[in-house]
Structure formats: C-alpha cells, structure tokens
PDB file of N, CA and C in Angstrom:
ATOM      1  N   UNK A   1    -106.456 -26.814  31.180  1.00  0.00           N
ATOM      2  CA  UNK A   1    -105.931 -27.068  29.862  1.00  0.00           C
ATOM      3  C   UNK A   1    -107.050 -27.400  28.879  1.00  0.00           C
ATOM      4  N   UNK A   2    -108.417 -27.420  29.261  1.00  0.00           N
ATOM      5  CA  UNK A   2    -109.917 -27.543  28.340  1.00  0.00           C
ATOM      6  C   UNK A   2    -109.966 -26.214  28.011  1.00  0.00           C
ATOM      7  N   UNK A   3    -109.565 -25.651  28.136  1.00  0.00           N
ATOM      8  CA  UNK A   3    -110.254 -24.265  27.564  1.00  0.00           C
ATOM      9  C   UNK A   3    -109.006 -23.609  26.496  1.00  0.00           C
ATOM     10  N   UNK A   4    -109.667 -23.075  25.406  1.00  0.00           N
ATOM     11  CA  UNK A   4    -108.760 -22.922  24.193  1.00  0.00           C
ATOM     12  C   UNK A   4    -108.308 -21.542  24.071  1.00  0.00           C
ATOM     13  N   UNK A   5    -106.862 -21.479  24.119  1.00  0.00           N
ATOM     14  CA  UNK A   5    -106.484 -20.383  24.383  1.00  0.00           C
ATOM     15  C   UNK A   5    -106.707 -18.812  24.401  1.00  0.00           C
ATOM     16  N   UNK A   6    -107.472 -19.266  23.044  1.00  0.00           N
ATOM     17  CA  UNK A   6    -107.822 -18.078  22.545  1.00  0.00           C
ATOM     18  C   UNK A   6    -108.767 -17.143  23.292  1.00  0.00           C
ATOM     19  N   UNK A   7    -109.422 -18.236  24.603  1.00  0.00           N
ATOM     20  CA  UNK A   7    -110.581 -17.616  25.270  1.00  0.00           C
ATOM     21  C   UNK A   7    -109.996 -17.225  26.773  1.00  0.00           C
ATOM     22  N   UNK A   8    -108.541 -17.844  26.940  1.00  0.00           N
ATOM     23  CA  UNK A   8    -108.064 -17.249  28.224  1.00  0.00           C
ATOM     24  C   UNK A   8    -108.184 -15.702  29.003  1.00  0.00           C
ATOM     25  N   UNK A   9    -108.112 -14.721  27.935  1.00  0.00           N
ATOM     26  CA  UNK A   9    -108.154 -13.300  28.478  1.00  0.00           C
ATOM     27  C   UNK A   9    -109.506 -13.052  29.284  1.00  0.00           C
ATOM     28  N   UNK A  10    -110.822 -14.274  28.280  1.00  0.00           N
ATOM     29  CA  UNK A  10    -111.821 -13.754  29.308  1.00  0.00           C
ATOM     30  C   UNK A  10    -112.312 -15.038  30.579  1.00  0.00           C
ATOM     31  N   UNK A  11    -111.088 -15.273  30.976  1.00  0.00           N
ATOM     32  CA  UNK A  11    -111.329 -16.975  32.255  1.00  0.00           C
ATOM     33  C   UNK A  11    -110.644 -15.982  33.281  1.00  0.00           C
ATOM     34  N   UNK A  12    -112.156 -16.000  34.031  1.00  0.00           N
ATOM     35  CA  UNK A  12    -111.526 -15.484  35.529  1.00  0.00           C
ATOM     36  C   UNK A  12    -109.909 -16.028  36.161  1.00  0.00           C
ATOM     37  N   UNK A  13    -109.797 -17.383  36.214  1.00  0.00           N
ATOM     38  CA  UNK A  13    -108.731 -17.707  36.592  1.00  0.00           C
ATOM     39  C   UNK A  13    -107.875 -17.243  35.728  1.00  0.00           C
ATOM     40  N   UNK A  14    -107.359 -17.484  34.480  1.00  0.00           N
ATOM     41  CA  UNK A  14    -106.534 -17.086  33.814  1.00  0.00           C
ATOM     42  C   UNK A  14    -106.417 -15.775  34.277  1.00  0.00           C
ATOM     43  N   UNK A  15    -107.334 -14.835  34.210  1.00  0.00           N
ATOM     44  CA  UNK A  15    -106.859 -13.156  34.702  1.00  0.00           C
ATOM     45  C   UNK A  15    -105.962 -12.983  36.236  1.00  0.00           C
ATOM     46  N   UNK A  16    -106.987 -13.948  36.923  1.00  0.00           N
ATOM     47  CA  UNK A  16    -106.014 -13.914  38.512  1.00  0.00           C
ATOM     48  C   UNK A  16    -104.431 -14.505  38.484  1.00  0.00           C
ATOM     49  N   UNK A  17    -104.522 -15.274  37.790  1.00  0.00           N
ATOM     50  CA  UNK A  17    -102.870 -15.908  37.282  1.00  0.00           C
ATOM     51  C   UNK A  17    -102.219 -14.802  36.597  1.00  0.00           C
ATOM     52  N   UNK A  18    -102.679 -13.923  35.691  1.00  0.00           N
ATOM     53  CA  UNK A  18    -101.655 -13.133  34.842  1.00  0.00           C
ATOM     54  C   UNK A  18    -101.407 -12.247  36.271  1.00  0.00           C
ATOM     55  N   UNK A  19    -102.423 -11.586  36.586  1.00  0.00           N
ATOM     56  CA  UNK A  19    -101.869 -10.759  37.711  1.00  0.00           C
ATOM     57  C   UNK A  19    -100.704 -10.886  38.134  1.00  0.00           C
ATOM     58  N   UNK A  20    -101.304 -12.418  39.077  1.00  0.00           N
ATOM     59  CA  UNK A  20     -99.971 -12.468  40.324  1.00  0.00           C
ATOM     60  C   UNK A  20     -98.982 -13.088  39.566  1.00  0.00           C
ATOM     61  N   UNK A  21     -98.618 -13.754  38.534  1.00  0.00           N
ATOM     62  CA  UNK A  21     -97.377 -13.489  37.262  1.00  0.00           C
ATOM     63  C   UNK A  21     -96.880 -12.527  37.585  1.00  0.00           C
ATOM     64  N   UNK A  22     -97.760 -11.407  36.791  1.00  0.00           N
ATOM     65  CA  UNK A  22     -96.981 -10.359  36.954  1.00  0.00           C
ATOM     66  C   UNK A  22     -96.416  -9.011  37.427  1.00  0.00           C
ATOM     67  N   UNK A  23     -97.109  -9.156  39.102  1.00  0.00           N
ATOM     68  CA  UNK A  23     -96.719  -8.701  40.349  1.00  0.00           C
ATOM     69  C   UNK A  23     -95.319  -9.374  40.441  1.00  0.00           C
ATOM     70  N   UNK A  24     -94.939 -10.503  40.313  1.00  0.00           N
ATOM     71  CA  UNK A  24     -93.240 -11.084  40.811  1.00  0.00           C
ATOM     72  C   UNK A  24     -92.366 -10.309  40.515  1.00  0.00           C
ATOM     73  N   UNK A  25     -91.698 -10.292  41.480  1.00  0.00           N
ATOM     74  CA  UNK A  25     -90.278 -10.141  40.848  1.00  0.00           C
ATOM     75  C   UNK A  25     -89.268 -10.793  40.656  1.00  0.00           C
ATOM     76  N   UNK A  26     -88.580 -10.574  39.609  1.00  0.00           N
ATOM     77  CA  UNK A  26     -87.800 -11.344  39.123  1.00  0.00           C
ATOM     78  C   UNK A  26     -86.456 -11.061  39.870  1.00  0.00           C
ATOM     79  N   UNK A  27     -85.842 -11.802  40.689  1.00  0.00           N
ATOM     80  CA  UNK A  27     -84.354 -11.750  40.992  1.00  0.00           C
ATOM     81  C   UNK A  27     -83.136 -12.789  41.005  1.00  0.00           C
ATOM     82  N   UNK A  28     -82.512 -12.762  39.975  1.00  0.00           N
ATOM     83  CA  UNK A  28     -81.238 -13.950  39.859  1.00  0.00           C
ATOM     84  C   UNK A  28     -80.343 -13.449  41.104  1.00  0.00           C
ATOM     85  N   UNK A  29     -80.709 -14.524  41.851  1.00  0.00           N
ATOM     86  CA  UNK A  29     -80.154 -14.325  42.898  1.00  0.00           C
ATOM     87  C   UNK A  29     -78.505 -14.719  43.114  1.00  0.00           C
ATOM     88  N   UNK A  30     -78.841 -15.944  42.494  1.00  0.00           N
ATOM     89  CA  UNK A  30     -77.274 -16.505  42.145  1.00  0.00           C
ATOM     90  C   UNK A  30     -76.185 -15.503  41.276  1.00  0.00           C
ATOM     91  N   UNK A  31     -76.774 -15.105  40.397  1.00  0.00           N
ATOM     92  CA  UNK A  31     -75.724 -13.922  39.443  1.00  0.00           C
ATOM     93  C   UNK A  31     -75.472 -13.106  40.056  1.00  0.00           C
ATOM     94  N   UNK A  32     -76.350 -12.524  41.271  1.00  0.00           N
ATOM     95  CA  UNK A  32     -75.844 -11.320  41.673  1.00  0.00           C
ATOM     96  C   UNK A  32     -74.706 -11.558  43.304  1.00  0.00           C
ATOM     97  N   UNK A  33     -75.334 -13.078  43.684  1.00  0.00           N
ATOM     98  CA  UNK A  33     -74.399 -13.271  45.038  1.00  0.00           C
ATOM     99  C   UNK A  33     -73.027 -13.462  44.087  1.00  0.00           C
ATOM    100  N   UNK A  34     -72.815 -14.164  43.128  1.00  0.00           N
ATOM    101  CA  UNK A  34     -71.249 -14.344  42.024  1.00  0.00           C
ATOM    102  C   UNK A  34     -70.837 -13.272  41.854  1.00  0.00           C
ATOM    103  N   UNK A  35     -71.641 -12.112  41.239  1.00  0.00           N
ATOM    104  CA  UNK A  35     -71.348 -10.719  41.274  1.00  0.00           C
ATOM    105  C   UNK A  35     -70.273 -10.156  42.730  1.00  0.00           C
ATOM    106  N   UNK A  36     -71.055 -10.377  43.781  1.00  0.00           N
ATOM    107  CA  UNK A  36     -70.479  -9.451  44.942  1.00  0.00           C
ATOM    108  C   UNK A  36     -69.306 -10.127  45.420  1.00  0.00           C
ATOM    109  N   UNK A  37     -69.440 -11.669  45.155  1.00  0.00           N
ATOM    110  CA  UNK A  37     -68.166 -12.576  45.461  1.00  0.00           C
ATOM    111  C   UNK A  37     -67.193 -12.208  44.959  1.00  0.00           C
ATOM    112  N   UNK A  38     -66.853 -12.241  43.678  1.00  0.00           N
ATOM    113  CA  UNK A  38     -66.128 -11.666  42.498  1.00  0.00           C
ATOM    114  C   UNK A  38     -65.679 -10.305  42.872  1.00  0.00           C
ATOM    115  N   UNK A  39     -66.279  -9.380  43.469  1.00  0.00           N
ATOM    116  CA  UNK A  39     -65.571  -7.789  43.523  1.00  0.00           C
ATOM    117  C   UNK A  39     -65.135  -7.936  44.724  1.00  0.00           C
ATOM    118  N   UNK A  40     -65.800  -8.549  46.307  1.00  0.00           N
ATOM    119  CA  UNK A  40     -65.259  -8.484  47.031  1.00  0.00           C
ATOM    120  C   UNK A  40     -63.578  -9.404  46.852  1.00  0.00           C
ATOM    121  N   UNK A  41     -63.511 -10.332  46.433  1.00  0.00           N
ATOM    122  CA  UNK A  41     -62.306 -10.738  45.974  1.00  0.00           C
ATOM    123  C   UNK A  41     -61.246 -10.118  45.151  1.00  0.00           C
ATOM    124  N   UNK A  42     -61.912  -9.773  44.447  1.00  0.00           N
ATOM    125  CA  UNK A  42     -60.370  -8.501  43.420  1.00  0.00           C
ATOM    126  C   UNK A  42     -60.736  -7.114  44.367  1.00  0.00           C
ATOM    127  N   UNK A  43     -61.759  -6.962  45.274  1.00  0.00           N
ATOM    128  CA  UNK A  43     -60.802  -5.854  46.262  1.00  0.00           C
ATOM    129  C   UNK A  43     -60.132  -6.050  47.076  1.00  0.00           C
ATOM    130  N   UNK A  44     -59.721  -7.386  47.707  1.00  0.00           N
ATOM    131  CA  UNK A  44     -58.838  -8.072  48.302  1.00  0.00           C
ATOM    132  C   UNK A  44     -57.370  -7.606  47.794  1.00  0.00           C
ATOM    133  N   UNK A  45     -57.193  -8.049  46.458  1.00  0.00           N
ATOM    134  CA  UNK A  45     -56.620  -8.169  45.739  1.00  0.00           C
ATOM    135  C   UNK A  45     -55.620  -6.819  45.378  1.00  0.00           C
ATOM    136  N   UNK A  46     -56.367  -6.105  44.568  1.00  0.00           N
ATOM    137  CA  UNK A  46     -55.830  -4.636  44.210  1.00  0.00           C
ATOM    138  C   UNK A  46     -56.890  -3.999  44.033  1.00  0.00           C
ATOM    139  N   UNK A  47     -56.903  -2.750  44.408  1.00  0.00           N
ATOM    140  CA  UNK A  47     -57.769  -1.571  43.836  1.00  0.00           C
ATOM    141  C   UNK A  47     -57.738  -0.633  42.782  1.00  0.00           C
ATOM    142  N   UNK A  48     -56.341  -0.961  41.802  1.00  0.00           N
ATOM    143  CA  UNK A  48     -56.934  -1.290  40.323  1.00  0.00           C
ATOM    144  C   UNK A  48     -57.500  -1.488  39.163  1.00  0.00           C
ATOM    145  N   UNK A  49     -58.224  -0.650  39.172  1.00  0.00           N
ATOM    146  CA  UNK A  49     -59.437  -1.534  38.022  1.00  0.00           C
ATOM    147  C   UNK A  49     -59.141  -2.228  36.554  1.00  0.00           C
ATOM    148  N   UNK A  50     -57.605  -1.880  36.549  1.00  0.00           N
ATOM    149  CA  UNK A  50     -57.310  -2.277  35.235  1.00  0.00           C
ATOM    150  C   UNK A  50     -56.668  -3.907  35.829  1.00  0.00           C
ATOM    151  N   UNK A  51     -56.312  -4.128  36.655  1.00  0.00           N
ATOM    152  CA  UNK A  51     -56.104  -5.009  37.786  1.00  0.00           C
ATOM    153  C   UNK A  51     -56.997  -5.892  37.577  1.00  0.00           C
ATOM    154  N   UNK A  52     -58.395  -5.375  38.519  1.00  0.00           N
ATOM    155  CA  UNK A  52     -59.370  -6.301  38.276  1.00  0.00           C
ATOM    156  C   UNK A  52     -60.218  -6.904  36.956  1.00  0.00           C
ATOM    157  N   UNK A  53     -60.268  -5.999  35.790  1.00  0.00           N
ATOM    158  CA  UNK A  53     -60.222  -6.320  35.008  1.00  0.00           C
ATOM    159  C   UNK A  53     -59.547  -7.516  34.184  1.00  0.00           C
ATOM    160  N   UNK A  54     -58.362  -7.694  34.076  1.00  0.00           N
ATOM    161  CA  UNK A  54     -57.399  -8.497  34.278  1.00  0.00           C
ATOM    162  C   UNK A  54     -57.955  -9.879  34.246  1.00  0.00           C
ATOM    163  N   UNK A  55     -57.911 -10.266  35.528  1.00  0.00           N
ATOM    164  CA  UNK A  55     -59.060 -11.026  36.765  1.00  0.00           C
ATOM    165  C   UNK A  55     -60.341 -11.752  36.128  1.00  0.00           C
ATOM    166  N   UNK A  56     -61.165 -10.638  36.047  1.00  0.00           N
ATOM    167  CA  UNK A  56     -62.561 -10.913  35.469  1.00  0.00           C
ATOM    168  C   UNK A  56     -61.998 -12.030  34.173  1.00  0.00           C
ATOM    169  N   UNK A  57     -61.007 -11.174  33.394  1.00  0.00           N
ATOM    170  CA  UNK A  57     -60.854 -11.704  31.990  1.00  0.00           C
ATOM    171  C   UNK A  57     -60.116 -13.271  31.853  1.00  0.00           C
ATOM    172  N   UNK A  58     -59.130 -13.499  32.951  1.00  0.00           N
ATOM    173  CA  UNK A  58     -58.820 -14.576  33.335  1.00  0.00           C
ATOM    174  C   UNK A  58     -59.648 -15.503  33.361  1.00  0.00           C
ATOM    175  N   UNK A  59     -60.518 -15.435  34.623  1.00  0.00           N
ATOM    176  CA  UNK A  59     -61.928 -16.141  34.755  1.00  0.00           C
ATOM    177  C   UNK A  59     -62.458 -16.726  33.603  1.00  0.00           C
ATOM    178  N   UNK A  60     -62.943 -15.926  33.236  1.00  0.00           N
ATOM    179  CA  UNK A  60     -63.554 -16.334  31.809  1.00  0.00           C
ATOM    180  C   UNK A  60     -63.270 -16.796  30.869  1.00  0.00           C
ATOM    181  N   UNK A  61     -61.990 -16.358  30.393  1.00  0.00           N
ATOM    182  CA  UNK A  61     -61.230 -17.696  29.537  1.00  0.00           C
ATOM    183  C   UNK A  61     -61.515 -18.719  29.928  1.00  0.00           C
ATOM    184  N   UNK A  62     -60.749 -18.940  31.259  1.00  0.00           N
ATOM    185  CA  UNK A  62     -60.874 -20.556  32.112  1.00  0.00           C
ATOM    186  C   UNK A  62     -62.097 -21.216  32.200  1.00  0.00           C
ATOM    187  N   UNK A  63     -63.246 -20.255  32.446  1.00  0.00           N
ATOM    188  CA  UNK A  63     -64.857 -21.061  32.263  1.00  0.00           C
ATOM    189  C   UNK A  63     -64.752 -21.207  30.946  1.00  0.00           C
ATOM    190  N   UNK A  64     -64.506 -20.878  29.460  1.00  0.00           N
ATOM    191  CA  UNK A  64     -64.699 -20.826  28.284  1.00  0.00           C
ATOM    192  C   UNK A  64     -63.680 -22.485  28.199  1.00  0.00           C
ATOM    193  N   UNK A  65     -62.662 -22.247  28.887  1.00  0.00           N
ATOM    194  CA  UNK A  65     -61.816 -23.630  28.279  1.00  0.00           C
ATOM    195  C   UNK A  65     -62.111 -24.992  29.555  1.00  0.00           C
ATOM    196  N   UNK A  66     -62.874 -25.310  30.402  1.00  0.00           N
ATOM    197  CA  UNK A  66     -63.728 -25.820  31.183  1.00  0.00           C
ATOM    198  C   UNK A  66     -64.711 -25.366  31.881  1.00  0.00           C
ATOM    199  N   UNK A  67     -65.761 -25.697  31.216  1.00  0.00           N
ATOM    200  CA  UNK A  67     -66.953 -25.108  31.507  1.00  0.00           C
ATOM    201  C   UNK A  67     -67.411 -25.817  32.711  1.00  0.00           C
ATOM    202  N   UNK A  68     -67.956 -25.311  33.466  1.00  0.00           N
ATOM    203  CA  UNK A  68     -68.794 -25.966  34.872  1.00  0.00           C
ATOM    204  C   UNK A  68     -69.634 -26.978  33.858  1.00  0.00           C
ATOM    205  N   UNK A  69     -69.835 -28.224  34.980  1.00  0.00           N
ATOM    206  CA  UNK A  69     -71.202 -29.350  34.238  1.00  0.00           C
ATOM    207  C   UNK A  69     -72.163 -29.008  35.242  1.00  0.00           C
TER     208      UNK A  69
END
C-alpha cells in the first residue's frame, strides 16, 4: 500500500496479482445450485411451462413481500 497507484502497472507484484485475478473464474455457485433446485421442483410438479412459470412468479412476489434477512 507504499507504492502510488499510478506506478502499479510497472510493480512486479502488482503484474503477478493482475494475472492470477484474472485467470479465476468466476462461479455463483449458490444462484446456480437455487437455479437447479427450483426446476427440479416445478418438474416434480407439472411439465408445463406456463405452469412453472406461474411458480417462479409466485416465489417472487413472496421474496418481494418478505425478504430473506
């Protein structure tokens, strides 16, 4: 944090950090396990899509009128 930003592009470390930054990958893991929860459940349900739709839209009201804390 001594060294002023402006000179980061040429700080060895700073370059090895942007790298492996931005080698990661990014995966919301949680959105996508809610994702598969969510379809495997309304295919339980009906196969439908106006059905599941439905569903989805339910949901979401209900998070909109109590939101998770």
């Amino acid at each position: 944090m001594d060294v002023d930003p402006r000179e980061w592009p040429k700080n060895k470390t700073y370059q090895n950090a942007l790298a492996t930054v931005e080698g990661l990958r990014v995966v919301n893991d949680i959105a996508e396990r809610g994702v598969a929860l969510a379809e495997e459940y309304t295919d339980t349900l009906t196969s439908d899509s106006d059905h599941k739709q439905a569903v989805y839209q339910v949901v979401h009201w209900d998070r909109l009128e109590r939101p998770m804390s």
